[in-house]
Protein backbone atom coordinates (compact mmCIF):
# COMPACT_ATOMS: atom_id res chain seq x y z
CA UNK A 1 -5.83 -52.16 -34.97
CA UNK A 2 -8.27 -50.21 -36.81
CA UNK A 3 -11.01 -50.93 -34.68
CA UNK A 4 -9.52 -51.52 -31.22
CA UNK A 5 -8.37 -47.62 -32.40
CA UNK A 6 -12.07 -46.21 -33.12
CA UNK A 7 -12.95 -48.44 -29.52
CA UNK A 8 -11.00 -46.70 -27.83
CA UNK A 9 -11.83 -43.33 -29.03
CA UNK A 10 -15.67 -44.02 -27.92
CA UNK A 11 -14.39 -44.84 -24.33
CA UNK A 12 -12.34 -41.50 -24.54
CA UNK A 13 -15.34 -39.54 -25.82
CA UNK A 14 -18.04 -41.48 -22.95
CA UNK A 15 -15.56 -40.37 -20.59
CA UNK A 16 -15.43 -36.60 -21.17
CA UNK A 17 -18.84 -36.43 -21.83
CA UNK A 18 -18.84 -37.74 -18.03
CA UNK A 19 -16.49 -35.47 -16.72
CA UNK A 20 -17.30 -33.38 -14.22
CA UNK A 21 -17.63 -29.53 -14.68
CA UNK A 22 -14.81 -28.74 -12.31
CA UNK A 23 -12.97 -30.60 -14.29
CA UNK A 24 -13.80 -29.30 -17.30
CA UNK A 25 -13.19 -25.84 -15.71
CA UNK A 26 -9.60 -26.69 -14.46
CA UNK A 27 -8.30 -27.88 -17.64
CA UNK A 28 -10.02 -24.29 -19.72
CA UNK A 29 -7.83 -22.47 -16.81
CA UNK A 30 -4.48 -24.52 -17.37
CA UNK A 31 -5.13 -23.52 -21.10
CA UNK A 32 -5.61 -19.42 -20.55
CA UNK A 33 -3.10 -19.52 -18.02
CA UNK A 34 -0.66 -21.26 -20.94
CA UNK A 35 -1.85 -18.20 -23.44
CA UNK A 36 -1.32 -15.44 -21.21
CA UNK A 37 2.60 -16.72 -20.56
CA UNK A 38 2.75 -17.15 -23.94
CA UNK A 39 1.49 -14.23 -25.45
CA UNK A 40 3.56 -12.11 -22.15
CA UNK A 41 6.83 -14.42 -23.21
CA UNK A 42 6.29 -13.44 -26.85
CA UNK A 43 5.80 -9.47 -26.01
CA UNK A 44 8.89 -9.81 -23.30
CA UNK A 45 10.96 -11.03 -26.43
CA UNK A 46 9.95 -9.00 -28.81
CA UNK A 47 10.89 -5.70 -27.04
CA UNK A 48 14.11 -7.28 -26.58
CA UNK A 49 14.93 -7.70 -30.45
CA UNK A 50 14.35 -3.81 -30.31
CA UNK A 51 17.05 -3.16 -28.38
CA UNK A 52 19.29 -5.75 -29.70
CA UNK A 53 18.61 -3.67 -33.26
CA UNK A 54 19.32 -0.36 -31.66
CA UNK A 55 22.39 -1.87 -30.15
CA UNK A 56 23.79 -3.42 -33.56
CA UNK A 57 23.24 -0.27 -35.07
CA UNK A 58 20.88 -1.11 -37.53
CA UNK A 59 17.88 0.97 -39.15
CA UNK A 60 15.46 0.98 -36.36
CA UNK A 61 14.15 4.52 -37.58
CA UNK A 62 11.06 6.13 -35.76
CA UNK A 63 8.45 5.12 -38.12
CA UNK A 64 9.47 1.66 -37.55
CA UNK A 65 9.59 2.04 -33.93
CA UNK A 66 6.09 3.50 -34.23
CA UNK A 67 4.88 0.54 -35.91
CA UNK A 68 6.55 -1.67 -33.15
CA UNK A 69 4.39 0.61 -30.43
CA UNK A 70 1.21 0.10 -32.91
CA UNK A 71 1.85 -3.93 -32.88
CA UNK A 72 2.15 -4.12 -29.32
CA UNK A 73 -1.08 -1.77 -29.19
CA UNK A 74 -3.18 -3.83 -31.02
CA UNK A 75 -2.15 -7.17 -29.24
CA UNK A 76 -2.53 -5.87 -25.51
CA UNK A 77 -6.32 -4.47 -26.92
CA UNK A 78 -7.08 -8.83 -28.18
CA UNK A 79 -6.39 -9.63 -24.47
CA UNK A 80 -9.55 -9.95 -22.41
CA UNK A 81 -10.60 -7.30 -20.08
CA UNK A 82 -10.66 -10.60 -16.90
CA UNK A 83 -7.28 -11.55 -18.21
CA UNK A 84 -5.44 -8.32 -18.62
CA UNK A 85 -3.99 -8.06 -14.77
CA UNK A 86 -2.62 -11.44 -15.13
CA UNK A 87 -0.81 -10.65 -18.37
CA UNK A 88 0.57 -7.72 -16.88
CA UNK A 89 1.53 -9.65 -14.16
CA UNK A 90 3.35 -12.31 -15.46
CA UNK A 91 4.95 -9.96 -17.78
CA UNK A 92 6.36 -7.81 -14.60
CA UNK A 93 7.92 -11.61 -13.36
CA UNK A 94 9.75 -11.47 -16.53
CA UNK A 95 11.10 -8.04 -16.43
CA UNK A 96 11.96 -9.03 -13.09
CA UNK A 97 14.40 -12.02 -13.49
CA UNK A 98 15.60 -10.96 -17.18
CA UNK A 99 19.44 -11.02 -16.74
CA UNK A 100 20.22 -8.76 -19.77
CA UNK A 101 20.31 -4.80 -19.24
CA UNK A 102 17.42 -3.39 -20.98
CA UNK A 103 16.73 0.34 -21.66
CA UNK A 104 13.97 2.74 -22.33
CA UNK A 105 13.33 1.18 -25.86
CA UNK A 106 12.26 -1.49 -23.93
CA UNK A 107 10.14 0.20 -21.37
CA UNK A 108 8.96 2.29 -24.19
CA UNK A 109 7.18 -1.11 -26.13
CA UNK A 110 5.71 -2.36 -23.14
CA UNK A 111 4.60 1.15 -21.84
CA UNK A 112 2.71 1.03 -25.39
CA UNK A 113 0.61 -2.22 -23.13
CA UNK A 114 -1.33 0.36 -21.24
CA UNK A 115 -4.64 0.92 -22.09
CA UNK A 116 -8.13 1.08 -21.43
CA UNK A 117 -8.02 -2.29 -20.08
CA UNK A 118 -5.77 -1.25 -17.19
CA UNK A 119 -7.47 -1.85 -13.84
CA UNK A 120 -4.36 -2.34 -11.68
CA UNK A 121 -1.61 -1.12 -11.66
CA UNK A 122 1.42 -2.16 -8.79
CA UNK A 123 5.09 -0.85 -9.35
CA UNK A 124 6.43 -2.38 -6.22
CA UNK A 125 10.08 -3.09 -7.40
CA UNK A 126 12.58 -0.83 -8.61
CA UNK A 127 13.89 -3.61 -10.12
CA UNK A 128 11.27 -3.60 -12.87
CA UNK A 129 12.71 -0.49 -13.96
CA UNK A 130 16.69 -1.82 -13.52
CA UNK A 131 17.15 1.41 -11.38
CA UNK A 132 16.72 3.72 -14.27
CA UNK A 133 15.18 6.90 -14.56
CA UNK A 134 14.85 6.93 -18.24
CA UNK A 135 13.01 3.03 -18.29
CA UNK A 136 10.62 4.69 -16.03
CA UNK A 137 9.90 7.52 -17.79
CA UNK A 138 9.70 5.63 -21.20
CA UNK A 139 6.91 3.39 -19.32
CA UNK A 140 4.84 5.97 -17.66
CA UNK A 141 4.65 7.87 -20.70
CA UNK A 142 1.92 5.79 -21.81
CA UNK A 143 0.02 5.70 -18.36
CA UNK A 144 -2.22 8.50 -19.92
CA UNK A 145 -4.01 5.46 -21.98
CA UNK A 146 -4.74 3.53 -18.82
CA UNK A 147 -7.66 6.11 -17.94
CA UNK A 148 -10.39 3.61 -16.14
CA UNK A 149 -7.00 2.51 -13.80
CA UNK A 150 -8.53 1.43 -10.16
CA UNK A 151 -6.04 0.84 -8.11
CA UNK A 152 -2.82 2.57 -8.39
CA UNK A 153 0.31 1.92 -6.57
CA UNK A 154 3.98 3.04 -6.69
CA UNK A 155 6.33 2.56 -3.99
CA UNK A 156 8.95 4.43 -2.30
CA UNK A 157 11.92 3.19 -3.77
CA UNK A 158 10.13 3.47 -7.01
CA UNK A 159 9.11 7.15 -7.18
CA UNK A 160 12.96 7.83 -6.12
CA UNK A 161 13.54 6.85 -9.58
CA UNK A 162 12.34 9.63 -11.08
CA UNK A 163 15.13 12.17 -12.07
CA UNK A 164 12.27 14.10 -14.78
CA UNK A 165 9.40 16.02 -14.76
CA UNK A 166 6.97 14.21 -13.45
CA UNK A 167 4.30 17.16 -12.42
CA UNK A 168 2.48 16.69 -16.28
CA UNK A 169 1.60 12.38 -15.20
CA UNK A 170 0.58 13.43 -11.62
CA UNK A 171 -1.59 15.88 -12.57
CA UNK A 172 -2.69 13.32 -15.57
CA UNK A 173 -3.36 10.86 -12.66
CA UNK A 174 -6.04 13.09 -11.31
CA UNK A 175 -8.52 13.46 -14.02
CA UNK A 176 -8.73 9.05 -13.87
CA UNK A 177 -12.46 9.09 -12.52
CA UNK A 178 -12.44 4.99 -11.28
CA UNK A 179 -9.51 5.63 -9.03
CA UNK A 180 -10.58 3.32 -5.58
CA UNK A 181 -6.64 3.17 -4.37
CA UNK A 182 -4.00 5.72 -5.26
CA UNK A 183 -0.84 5.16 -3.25
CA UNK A 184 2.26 8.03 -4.19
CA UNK A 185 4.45 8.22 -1.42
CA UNK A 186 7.70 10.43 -1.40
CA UNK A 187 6.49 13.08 -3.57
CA UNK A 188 9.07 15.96 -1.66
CA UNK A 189 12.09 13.54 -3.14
CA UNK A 190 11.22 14.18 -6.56
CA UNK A 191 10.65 18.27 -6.03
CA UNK A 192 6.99 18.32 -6.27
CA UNK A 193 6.29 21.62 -4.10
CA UNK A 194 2.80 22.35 -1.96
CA UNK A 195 1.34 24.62 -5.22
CA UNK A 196 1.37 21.51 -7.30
CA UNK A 197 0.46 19.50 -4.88
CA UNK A 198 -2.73 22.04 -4.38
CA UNK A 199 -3.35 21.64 -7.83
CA UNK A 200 -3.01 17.92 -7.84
CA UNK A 201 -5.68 17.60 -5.05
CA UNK A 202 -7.63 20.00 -6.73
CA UNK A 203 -8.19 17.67 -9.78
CA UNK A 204 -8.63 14.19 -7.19
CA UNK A 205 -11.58 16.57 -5.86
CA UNK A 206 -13.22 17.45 -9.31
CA UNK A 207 -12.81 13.96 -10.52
CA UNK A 208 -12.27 11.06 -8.53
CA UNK A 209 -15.71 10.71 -6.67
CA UNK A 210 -14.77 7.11 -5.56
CA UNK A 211 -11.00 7.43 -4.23
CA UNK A 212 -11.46 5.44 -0.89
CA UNK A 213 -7.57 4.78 -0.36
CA UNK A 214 -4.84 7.68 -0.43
CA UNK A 215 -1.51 7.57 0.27
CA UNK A 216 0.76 10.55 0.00
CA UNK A 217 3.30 10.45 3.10
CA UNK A 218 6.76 12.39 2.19
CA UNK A 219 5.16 14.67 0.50
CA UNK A 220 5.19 18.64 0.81
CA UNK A 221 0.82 19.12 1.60
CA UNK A 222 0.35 21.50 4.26
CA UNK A 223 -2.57 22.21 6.44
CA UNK A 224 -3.84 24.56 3.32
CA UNK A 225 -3.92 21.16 1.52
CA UNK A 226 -5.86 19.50 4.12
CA UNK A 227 -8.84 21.56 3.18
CA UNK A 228 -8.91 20.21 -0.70
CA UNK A 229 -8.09 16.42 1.19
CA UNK A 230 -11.53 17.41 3.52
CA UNK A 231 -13.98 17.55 0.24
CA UNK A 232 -12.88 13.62 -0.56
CA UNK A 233 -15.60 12.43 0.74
CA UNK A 234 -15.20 8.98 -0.04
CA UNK A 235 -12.01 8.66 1.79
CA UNK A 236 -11.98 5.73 4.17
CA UNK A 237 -7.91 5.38 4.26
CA UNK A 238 -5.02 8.62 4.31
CA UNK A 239 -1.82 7.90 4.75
CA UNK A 240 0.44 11.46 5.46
CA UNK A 241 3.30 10.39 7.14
CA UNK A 242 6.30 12.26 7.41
CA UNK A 243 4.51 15.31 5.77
CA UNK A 244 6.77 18.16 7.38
CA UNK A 245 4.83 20.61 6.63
CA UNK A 246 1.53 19.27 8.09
CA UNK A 247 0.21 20.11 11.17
CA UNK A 248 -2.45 18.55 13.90
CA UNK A 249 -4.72 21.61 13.17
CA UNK A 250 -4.79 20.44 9.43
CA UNK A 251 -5.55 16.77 10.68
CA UNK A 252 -8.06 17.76 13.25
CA UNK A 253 -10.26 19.53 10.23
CA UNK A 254 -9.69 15.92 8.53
CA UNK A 255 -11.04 14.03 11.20
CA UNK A 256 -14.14 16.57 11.97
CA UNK A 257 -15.14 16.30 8.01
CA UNK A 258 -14.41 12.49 6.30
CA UNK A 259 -17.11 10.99 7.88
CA UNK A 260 -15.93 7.13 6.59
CA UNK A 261 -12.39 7.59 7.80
CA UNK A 262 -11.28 4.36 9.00
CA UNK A 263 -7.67 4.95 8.95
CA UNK A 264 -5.52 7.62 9.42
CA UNK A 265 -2.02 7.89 9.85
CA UNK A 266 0.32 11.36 10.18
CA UNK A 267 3.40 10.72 12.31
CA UNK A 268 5.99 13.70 12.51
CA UNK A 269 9.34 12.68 13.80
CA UNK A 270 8.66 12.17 17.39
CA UNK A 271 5.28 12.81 17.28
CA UNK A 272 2.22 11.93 15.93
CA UNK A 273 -0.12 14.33 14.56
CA UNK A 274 -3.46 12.03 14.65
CA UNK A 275 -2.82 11.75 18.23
CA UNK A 276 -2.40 15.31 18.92
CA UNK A 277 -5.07 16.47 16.85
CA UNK A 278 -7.09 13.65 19.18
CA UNK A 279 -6.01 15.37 22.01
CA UNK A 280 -7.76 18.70 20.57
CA UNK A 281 -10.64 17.15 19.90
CA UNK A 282 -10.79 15.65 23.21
CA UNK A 283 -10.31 19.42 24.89
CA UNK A 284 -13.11 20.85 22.92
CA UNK A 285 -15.53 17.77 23.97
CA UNK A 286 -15.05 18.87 27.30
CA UNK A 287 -14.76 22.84 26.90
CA UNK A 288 -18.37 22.55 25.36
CA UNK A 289 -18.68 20.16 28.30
CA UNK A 290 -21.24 17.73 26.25
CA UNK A 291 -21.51 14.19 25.99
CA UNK A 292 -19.70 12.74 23.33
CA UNK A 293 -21.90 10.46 21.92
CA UNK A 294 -24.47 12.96 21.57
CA UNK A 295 -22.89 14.82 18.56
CA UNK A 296 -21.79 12.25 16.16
CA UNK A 297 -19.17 14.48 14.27
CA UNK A 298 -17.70 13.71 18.30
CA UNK A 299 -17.36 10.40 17.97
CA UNK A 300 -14.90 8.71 15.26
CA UNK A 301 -15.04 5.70 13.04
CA UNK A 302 -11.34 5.02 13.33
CA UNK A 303 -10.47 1.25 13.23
CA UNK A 304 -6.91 1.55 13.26
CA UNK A 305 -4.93 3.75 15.61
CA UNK A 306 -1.20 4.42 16.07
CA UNK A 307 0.19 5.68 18.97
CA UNK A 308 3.57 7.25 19.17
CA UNK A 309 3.58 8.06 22.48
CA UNK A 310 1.66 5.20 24.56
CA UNK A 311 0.51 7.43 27.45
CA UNK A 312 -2.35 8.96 25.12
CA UNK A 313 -4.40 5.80 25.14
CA UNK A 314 -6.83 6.58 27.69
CA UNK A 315 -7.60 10.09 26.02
CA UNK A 316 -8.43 8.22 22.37
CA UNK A 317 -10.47 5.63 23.79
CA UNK A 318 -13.65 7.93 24.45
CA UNK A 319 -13.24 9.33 20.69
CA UNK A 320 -12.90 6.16 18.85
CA UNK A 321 -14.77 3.10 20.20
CA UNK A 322 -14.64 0.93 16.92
CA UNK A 323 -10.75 1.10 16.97
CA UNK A 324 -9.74 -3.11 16.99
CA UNK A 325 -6.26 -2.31 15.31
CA UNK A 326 -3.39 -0.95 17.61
CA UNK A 327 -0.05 0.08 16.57
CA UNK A 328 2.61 1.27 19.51
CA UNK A 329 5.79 2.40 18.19
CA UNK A 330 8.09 2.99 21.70
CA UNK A 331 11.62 4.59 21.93
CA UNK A 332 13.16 4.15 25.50
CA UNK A 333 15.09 6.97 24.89
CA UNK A 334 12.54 9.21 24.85
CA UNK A 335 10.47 8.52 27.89
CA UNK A 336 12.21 8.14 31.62
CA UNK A 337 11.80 4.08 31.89
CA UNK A 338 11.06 1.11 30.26
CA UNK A 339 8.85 -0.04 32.41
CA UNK A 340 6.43 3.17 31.71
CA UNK A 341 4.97 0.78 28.45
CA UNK A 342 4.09 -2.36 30.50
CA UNK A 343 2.09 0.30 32.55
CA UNK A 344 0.75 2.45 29.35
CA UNK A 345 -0.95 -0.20 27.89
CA UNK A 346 -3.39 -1.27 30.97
CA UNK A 347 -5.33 1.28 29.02
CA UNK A 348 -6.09 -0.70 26.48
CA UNK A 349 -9.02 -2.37 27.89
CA UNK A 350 -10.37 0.92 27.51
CA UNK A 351 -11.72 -0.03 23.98
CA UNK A 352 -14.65 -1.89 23.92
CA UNK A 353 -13.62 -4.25 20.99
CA UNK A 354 -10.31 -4.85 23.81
CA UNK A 355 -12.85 -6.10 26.44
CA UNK A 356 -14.32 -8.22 23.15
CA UNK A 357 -11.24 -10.23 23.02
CA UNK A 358 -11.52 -8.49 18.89
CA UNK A 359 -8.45 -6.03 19.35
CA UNK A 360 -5.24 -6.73 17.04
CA UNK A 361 -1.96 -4.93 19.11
CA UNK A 362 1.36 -4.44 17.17
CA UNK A 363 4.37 -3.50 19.18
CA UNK A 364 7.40 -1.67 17.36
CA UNK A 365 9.63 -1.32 20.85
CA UNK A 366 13.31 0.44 20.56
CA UNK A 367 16.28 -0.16 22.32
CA UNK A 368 14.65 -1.69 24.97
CA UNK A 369 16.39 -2.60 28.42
CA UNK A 370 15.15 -6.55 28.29
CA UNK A 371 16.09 -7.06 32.07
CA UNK A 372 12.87 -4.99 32.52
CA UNK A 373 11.07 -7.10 30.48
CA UNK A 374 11.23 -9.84 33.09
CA UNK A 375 9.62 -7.43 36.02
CA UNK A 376 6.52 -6.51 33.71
CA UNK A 377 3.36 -7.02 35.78
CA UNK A 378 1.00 -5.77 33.53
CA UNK A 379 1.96 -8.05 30.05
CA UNK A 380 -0.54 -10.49 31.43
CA UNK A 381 -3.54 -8.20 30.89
CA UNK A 382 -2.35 -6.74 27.38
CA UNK A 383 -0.34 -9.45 26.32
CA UNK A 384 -3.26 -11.44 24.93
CA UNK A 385 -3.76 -9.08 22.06
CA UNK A 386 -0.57 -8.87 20.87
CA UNK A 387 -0.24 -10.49 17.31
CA UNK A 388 3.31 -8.81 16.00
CA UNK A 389 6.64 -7.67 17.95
CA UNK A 390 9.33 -6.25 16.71
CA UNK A 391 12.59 -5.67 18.72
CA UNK A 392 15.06 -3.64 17.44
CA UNK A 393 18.38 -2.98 19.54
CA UNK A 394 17.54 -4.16 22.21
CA UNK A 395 19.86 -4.53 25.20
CA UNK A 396 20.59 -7.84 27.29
CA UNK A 397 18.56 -9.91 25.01
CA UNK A 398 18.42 -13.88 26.09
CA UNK A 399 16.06 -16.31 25.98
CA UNK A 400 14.77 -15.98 29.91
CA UNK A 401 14.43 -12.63 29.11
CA UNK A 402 11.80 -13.30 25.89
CA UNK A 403 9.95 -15.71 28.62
CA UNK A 404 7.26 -13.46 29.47
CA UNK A 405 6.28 -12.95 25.65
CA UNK A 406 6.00 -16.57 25.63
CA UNK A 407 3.57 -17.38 28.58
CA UNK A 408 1.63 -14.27 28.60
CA UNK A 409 1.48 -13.39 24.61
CA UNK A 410 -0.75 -16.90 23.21
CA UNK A 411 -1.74 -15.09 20.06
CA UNK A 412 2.00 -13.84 19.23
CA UNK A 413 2.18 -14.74 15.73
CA UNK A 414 5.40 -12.74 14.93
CA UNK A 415 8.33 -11.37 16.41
CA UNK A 416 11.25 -9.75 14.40
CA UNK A 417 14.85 -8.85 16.31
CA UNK A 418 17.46 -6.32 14.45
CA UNK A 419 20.61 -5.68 15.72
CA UNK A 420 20.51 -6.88 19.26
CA UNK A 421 23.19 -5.19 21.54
């Protein structure tokens, strides 16, 4: 036995001496991947016992609650700079589908995670935070900590959590110098007003030399603030829709000074602002009556363009040539017939990367009259480059109807339909 034992322990040993590196690789990232959930399961429970002992009533004093924070500290600081997102990550699913209520004590222990390690950071679920104010505020506490952050993201229904002061962590935010992606939408709910914002911007100026992504739509910046938003140089993306207060002047002195702006969205109930501004810019090309690709302030490195009202395509195209992304967003009830978008986007071929076959269209059409549908010409020139449809109330919807999206849209890859009538 002995020696069949000590045979087969040489074969075992030839063979992983043999084994390929890939191999070898895939079996050192089924291990990690087994200490990150454990060490994240192990954290996830702990924090529970803290609330289970403030629950029972028993002696969880401050200091001892300090030395919790100092534990979880030190252990988040042992976990590998490559490994940190996926800890955070994993620990998020557990949050996530943990059953039991859990309150700020909890949010307060893991918010004690944060640290210099912290590259990315994604609160997409109010869920995380069980839909409370105080969780959230326990957890961002700590976001101070997490000062090299690159990407940071909160969305919507997250930020409408906050029922505190949160003007001390946004203008903390500001002074992070590695921000790349900072994404903050629906500032106005939480009653940050345009003099903080002013200040807030102020700060993203003075210290965040490399912010290429920014997204603050809902929010209360004016054209005032567009001036401050005009010395990020490094902006490539802006997101400002549904800024009231904002004006096409203020996004007209956008697009005449960020220079890498790929992307730029502003709508304005009805309206869109980028489009307007556009149509300013397209005046003053031919007020100074000069060619347009002579001045290269003139001509736009927009990639992605949104129209609000379709009929403005043929006045973009001249401004932005590189534009291969298309969004229409059409309300019948605001223009005479339906028919007037099968006509409005001929003009599409007006972009070069169009006549390229490179150009991506995504149609958001409203309450749509289908039986018009059926007597579109046109869809056989655009309908190519559409990728994504969505249909929302729209009337006299059957299948002969949806025939012309199926011959004349080949590279259709979605189509959504809410609330046909």
């Amino acid at each position: 036995m002995t020696t069949h034992a000590e045979g087969t322990n040489g074969n075992w040993n030839s063979v992983n001496t043999e084994m390929p590196p890939h191999l070898k690789l895939k079996q050192v990232n089924s291990l990690t991947e087994i200490l990150v959930k454990f060490v994240a399961s192990f954290l996830h429970n702990a924090a529970k016992v803290c609330v289970k002992m403030k629950r029972a009533r028993s002696a969880l004093s401050e200091e001892k609650l300090n030395s919790c924070r100092h534990y979880f500290t030190e252990v988040s600081n042992c976990i590998p700079a490559n490994l940190y997102e996926e800890f955070m990550a994993f620990l998020q699913s557990l949050i996530l589908f943990e059953k039991s209520l859990l309150d700020e004590i909890y949010y307060d222990a893991i918010g004690s995670l944060l640290n210099k390690f912290t590259r990315k950071l994604v609160l997409d679920k109010a869920s995380m935070f069980q839909d409370s104010s105080m969780a959230i505020e326990a957890f961002l506490q700590y976001l101070g900590k997490a000062e090299n952050t690159k990407q940071l993201v909160m969305v919507k229904s997250v930020v409408d959590l906050i029922d505190y002061e949160f003007e001390p962590t946004l203008l903390q935010i500001a002074t992070f110098t590695d921000l790349h992606t900072l994404k903050l939408p629906g500032l106005k709910q939480i009653d940050i007003n345009t003099e903080t914002m002013t200040v807030f911007l102020q700060l993203l100026q003075n210290n965040c030399m490399q912010l290429n992504t920014l997204e603050l739509n809902e929010s209360t910046i004016d054209n005032d603030c567009c001036n401050i938003i005009g010395e990020l140089s490094s902006l490539s993306v802006l997101n400002l829709n549904h800024c009231t207060k904002l004006e096409s002047a203020g996004v007209l002195h956008l697009l005449k000074k960020l220079d890498k702006l790929t992307r730029i969205d502003a709508l304005r109930g009805k309206s869109s602002n980028v489009q307007n501004a556009l149509d300013i810019l397209a005046s003053e090309n031919k007020t100074e009556s000069e060619s347009v690709n002579n001045n290269g302030r003139k001509v736009l490195k927009l990639t992605h363009m949104t129209f609000r009202d379709p009929h403005g395509i043929s006045k973009v195209t001249p401004l932005c040539p590189e534009v291969n992304d298309v969004k229409i967003i059409y309300n019948v009830f605001e223009f005479n017939y339906d028919s007037n978008v099968d006509n409005c986007l001929v003009d599409l071929e007006l972009f070069p990367k169009y006549r390229a076959g490179d150009l991506a269209l995504t149609a958001d059409l409203n309450c749509l009259n289908m039986l018009f549908v059926i007597q579109w010409r046109n869809i056989k020139l655009w309908g190519p480059s559409l990728k994504k449809l969505t249909l929302t109330e729209v009337e006299f919807l059957h299948p002969q109807t949806l025939n012309p999206f199926a011959l004349q849209c080949r590279n259709l890859t979605e189509m959504i339909i809410i609330n046909p009538r």
